[in-house]
N, C-alpha and C. Protein backbone atom coordinates (compact mmCIF):
# COMPACT_ATOMS: atom_id res chain seq x y z
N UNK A 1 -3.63 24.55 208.24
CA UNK A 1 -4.85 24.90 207.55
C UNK A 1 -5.66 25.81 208.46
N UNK A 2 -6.27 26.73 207.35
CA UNK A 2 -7.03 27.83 208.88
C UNK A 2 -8.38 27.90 207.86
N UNK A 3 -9.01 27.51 208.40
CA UNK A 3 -11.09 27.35 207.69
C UNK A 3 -11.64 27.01 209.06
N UNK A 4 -12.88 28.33 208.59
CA UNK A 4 -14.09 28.31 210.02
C UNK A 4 -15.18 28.47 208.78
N UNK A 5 -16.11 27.42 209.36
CA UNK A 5 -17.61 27.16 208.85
C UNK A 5 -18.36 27.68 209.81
N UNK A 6 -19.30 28.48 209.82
CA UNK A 6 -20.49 28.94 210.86
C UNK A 6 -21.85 28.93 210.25
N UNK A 7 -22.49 28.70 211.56
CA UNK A 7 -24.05 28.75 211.30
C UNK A 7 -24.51 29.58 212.54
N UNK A 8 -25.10 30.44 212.27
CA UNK A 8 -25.44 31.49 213.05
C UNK A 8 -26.80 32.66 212.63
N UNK A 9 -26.79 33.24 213.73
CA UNK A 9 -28.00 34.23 213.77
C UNK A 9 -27.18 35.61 213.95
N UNK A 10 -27.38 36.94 212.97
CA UNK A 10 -26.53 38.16 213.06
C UNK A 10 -27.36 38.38 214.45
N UNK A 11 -26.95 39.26 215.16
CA UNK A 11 -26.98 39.91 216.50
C UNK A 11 -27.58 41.48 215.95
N UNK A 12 -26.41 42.17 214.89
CA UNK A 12 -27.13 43.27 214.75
C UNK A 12 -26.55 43.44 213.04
N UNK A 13 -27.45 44.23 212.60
CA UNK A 13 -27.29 45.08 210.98
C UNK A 13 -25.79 44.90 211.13
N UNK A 14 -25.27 44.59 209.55
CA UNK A 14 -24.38 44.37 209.38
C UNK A 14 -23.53 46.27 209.17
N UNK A 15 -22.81 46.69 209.71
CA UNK A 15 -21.92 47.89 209.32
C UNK A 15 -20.99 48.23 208.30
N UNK A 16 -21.18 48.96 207.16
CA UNK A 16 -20.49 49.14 205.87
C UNK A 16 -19.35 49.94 206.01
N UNK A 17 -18.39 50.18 205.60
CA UNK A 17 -17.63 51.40 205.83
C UNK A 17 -16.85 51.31 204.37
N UNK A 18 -15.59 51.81 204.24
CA UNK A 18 -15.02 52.27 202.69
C UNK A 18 -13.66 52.64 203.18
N UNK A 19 -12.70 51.90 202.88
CA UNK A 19 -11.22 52.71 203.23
C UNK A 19 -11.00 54.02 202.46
N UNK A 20 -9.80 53.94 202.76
CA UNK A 20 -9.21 55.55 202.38
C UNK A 20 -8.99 55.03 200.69
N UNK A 21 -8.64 54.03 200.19
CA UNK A 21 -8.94 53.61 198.48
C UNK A 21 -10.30 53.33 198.10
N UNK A 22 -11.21 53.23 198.92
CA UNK A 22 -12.97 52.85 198.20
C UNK A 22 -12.77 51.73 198.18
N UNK A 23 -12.31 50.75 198.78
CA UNK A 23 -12.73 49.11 199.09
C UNK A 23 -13.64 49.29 200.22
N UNK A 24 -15.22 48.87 200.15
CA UNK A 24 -15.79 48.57 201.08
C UNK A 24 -15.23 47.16 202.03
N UNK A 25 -15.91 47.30 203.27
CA UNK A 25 -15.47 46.53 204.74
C UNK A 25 -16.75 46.26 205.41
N UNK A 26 -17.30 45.36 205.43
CA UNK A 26 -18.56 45.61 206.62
C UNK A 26 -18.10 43.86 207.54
N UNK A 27 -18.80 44.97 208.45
CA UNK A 27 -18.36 43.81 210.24
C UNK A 27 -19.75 43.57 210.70
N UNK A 28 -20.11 42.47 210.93
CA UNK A 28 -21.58 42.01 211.91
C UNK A 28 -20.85 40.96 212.88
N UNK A 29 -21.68 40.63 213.86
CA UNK A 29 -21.52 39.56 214.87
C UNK A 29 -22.51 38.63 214.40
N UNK A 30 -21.82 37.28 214.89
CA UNK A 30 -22.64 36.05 214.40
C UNK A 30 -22.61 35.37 215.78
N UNK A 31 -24.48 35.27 216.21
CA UNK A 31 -24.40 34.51 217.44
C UNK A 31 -24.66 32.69 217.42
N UNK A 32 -23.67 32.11 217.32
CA UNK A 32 -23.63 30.86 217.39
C UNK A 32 -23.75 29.91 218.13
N UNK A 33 -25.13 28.96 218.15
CA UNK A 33 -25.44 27.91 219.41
C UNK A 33 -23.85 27.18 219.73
N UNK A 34 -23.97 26.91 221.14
CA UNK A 34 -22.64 25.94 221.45
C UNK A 34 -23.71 24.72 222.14
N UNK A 35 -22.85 23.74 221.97
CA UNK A 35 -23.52 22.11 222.37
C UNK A 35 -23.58 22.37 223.84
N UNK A 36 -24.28 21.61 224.18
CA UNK A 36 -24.31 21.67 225.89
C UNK A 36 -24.45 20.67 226.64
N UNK A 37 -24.18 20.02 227.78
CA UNK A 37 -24.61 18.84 228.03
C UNK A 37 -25.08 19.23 229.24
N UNK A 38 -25.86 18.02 230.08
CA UNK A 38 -27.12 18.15 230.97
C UNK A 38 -26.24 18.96 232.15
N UNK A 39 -25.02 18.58 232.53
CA UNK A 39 -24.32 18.59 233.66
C UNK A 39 -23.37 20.13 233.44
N UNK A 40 -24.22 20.61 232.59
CA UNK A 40 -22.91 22.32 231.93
C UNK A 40 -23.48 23.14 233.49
N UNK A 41 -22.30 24.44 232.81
CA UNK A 41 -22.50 25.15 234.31
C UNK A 41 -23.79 25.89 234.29
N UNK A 42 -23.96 25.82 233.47
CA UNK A 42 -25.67 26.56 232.59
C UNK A 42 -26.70 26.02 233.16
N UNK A 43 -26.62 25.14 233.55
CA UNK A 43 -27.78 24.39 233.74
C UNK A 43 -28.97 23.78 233.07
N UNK A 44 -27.96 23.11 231.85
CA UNK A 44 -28.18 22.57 230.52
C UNK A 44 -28.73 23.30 229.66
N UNK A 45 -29.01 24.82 229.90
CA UNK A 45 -30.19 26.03 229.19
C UNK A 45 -28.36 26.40 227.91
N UNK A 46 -29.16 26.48 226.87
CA UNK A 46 -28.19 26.37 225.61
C UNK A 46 -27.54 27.79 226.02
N UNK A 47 -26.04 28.08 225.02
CA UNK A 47 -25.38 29.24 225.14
C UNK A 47 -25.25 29.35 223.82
N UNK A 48 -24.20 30.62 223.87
CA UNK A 48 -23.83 30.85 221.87
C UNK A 48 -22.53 31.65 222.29
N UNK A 49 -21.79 31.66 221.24
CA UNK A 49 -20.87 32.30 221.13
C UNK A 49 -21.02 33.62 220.30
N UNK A 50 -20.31 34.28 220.38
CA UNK A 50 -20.53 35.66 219.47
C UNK A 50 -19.37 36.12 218.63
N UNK A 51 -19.31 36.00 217.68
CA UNK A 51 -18.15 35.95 216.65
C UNK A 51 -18.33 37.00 215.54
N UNK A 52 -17.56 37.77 215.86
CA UNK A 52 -17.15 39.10 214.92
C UNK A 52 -16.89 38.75 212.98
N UNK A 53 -17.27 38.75 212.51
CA UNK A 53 -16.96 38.32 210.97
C UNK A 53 -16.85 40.22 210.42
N UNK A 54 -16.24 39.78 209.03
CA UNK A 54 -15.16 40.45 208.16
C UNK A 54 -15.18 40.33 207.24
N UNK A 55 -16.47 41.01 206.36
CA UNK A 55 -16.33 40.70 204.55
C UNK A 55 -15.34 41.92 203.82
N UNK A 56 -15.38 41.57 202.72
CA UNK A 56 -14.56 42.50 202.00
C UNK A 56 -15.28 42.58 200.54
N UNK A 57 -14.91 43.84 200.16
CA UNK A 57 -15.25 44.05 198.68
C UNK A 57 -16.49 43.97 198.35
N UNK A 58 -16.98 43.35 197.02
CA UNK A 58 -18.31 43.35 196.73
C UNK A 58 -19.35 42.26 197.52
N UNK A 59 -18.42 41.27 198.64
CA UNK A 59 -19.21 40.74 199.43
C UNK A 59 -19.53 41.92 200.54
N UNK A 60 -18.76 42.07 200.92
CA UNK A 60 -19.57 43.79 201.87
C UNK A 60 -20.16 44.31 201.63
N UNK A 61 -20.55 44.75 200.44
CA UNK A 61 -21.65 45.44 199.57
C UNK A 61 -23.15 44.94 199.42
N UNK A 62 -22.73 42.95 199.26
CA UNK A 62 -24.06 41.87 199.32
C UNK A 62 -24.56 41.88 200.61
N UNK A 63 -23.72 41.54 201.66
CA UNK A 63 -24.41 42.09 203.45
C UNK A 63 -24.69 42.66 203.48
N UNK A 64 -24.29 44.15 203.16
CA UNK A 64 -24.70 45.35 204.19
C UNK A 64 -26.38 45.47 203.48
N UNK A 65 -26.54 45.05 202.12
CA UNK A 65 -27.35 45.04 201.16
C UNK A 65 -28.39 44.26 201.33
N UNK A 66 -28.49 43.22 202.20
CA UNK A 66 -29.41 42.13 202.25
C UNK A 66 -29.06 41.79 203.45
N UNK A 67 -28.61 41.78 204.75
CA UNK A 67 -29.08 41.34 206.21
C UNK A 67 -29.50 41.99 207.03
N UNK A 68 -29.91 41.70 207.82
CA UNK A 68 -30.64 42.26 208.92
C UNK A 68 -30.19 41.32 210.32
N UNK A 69 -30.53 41.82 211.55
CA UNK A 69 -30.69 41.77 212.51
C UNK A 69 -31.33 40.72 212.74
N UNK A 70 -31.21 39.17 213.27
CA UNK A 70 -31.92 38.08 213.66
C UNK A 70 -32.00 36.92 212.24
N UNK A 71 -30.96 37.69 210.88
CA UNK A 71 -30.83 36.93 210.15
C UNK A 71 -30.26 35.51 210.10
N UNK A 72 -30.15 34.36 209.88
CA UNK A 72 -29.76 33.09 210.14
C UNK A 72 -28.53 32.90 208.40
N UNK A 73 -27.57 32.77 208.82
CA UNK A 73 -26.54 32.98 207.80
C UNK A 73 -25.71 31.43 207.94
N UNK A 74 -24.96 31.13 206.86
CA UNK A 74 -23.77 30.31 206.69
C UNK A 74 -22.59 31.06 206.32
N UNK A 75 -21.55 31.20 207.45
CA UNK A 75 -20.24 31.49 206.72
C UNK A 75 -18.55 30.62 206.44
N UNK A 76 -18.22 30.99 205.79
CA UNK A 76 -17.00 30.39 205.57
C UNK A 76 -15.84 31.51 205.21
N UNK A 77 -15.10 31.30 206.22
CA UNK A 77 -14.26 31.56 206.19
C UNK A 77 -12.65 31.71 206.58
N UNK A 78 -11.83 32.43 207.44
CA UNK A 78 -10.09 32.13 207.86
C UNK A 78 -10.35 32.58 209.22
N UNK A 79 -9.87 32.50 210.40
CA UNK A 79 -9.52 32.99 211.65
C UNK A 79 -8.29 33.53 211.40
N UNK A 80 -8.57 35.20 212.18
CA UNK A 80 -7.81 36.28 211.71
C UNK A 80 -7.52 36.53 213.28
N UNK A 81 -6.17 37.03 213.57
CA UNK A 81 -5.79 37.97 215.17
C UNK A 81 -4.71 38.27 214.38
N UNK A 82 -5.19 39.68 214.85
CA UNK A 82 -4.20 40.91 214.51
C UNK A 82 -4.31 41.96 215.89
N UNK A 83 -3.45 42.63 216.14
CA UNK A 83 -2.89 43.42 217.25
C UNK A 83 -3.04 44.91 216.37
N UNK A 84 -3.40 45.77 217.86
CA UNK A 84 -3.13 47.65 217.59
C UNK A 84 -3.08 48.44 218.77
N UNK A 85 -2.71 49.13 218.63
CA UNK A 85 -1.97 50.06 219.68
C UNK A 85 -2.83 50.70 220.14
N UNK A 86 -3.94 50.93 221.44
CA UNK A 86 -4.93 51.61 221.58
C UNK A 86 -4.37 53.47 222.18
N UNK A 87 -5.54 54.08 222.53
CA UNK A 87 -4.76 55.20 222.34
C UNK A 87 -4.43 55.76 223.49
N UNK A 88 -4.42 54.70 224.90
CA UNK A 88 -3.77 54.81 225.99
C UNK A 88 -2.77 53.86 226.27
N UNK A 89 -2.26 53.49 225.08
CA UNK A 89 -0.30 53.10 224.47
C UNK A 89 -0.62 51.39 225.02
N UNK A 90 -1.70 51.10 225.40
CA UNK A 90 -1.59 49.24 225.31
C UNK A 90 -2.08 48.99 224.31
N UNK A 91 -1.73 47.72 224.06
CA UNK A 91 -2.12 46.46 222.68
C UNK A 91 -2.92 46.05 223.16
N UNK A 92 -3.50 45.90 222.04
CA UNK A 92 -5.17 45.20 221.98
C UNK A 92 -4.87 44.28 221.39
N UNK A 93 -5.64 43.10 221.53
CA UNK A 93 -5.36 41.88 220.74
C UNK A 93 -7.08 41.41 220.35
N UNK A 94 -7.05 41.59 218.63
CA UNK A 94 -8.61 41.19 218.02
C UNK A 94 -8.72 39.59 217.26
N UNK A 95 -9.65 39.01 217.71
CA UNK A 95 -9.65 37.76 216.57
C UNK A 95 -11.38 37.85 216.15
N UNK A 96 -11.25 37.72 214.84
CA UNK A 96 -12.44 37.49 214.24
C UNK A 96 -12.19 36.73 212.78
N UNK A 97 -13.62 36.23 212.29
CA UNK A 97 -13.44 35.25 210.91
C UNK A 97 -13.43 36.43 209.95
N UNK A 98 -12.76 36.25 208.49
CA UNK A 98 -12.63 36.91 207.51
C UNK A 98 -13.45 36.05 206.71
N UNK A 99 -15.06 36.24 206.57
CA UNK A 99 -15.29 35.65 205.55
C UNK A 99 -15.05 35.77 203.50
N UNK A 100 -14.96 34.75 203.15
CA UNK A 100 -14.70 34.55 202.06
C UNK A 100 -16.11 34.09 201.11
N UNK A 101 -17.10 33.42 202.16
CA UNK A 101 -18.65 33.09 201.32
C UNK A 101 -19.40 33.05 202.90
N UNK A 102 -20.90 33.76 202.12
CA UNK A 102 -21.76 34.12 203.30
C UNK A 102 -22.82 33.69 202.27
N UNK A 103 -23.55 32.76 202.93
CA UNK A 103 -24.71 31.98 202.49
C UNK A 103 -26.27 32.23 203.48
N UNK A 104 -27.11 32.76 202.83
CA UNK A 104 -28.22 33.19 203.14
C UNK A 104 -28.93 32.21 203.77
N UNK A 105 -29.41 31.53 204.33
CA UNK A 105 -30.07 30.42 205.19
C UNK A 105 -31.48 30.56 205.06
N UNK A 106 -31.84 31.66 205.21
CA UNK A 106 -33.31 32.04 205.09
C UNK A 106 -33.44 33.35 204.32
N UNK A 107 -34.68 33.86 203.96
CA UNK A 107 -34.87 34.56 203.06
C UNK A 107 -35.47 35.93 203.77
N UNK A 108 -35.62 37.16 203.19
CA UNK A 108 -36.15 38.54 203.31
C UNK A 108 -38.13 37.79 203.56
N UNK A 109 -38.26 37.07 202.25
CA UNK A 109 -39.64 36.62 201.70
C UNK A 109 -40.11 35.57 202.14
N UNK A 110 -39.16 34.45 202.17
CA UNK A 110 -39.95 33.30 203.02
C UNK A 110 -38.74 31.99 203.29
N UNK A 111 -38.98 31.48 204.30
CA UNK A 111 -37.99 31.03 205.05
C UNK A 111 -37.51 29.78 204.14
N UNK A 112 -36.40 29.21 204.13
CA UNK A 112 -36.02 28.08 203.33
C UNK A 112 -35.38 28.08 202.28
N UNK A 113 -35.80 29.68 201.42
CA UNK A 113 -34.79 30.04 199.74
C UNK A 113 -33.13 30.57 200.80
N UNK A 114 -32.54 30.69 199.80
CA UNK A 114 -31.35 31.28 200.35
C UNK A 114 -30.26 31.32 199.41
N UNK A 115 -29.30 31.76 199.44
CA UNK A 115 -28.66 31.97 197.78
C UNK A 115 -26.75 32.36 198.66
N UNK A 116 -25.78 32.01 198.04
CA UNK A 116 -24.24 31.71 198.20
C UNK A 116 -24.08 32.91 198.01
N UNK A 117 -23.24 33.94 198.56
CA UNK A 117 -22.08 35.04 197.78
C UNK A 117 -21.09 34.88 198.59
N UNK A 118 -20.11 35.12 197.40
CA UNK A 118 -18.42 34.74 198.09
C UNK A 118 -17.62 35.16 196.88
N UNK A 119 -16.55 34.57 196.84
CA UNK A 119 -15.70 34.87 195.65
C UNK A 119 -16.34 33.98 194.60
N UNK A 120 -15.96 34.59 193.41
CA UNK A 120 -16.69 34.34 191.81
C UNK A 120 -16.56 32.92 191.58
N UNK A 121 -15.32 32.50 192.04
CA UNK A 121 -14.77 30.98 191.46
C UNK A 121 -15.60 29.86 192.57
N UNK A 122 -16.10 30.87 193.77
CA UNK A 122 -17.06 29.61 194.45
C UNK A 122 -18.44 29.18 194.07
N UNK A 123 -18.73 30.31 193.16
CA UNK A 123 -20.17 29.60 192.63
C UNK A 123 -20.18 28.16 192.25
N UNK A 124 -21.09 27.41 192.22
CA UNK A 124 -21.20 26.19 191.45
C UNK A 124 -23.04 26.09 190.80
N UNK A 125 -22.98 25.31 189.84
CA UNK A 125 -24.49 25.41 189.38
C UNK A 125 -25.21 24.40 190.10
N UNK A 126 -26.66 24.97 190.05
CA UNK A 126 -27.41 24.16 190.99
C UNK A 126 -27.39 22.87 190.70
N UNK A 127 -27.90 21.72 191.75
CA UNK A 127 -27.91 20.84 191.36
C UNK A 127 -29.07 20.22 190.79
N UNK A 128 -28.74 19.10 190.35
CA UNK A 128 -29.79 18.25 189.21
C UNK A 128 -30.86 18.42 190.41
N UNK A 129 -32.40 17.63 189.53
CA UNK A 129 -33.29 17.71 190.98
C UNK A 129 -33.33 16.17 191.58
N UNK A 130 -33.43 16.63 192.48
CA UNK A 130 -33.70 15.43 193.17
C UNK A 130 -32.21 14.92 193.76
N UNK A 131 -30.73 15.82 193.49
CA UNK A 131 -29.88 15.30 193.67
C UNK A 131 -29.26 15.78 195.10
N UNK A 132 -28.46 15.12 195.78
CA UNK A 132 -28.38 15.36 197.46
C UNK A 132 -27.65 16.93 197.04
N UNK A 133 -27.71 17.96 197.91
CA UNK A 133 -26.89 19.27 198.08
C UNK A 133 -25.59 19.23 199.47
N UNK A 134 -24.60 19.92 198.88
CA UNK A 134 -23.97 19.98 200.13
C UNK A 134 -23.39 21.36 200.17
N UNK A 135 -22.28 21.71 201.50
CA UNK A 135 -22.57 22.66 201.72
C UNK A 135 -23.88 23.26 203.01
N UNK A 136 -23.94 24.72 202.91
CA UNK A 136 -24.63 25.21 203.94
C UNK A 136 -26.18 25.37 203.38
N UNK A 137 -26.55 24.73 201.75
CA UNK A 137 -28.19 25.05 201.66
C UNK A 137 -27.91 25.05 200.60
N UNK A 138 -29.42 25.83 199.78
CA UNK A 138 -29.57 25.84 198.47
C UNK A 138 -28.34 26.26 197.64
N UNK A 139 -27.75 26.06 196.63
CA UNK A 139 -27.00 26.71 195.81
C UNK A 139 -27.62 27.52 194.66
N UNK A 140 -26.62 28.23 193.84
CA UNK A 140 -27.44 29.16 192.92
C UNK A 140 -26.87 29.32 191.57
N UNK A 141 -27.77 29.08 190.47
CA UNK A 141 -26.65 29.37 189.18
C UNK A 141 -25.47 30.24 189.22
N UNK A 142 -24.43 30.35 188.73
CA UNK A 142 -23.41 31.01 188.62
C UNK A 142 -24.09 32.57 187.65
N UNK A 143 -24.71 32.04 186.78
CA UNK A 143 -25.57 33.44 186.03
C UNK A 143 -26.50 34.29 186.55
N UNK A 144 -26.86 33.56 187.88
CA UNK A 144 -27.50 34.33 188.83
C UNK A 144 -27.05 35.31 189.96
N UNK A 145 -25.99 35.18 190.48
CA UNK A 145 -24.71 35.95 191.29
C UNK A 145 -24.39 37.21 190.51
N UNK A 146 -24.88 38.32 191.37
CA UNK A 146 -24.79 39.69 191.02
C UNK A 146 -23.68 40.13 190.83
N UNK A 147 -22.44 39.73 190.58
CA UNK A 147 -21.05 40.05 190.20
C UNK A 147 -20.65 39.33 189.30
């Protein structure tokens, strides 16, 4: 089984690009707290990791479209390493997440709304009120999802 859940802060604007067929691609870094304990080499002062993510299609289109820089995101998605030939003839070796759903954590407008995009079949409708949520936050009608 290969699934990565993240909670993270983007580092910088997410980057759009378009292959040679017009499938958009956009890449951001996601800086992610790591646990720490009193006795780390840190000197218990917290760290993060920095993790390259990988939307595709009309989710590349919803990032590049709505994040910013210091945004607080949920993602889900596969751990990807793939290899390429750089152009002084060594291999490079890349790993980053391919997300599949990127969940808004906080809002453009005010902190706490936040809304799911991912593939179509992951929507689910909100829940009743008052009923527990799971998952990375608010959910969102399925009639509400811009695709």
């Amino acid at each position: 089984m290969n699934k990565v859940i993240l909670i993270g802060r983007l580092t910088r604007d997410p980057e759009v690009r378009y292959t040679q067929s017009g499938v958009a691609v956009a890449t951001f870094t996601l800086a992610v707290d790591r646990r720490y304990a009193k006795r780390d080499a840190n000197d218990g002062q917290p760290t993060a990791d920095f993790i390259p993510i990988v939307c595709w299609r009309k989710l590349a289109e919803i990032c590049g479209n709505n994040l910013v820089k210091g945004r607080r995101v949920g993602v889900e998605g596969r751990m990807q390493v793939r290899t390429y030939d750089a152009q002084d003839g060594s291999k490079r070796y890349v790993t980053e997440v391919v997300a599949d759903e990127v969940e808004f954590l906080d809002s453009k407008g005010s902190a706490g709304e936040g809304g799911s995009f991912g593939a179509p079949h992951a929507a689910a409708p909100a829940p009743a009120q008052g009923a527990p949520q799971g998952g990375f936050g608010q959910s969102i009608p399925e009639e509400e999802i811009p695709f």
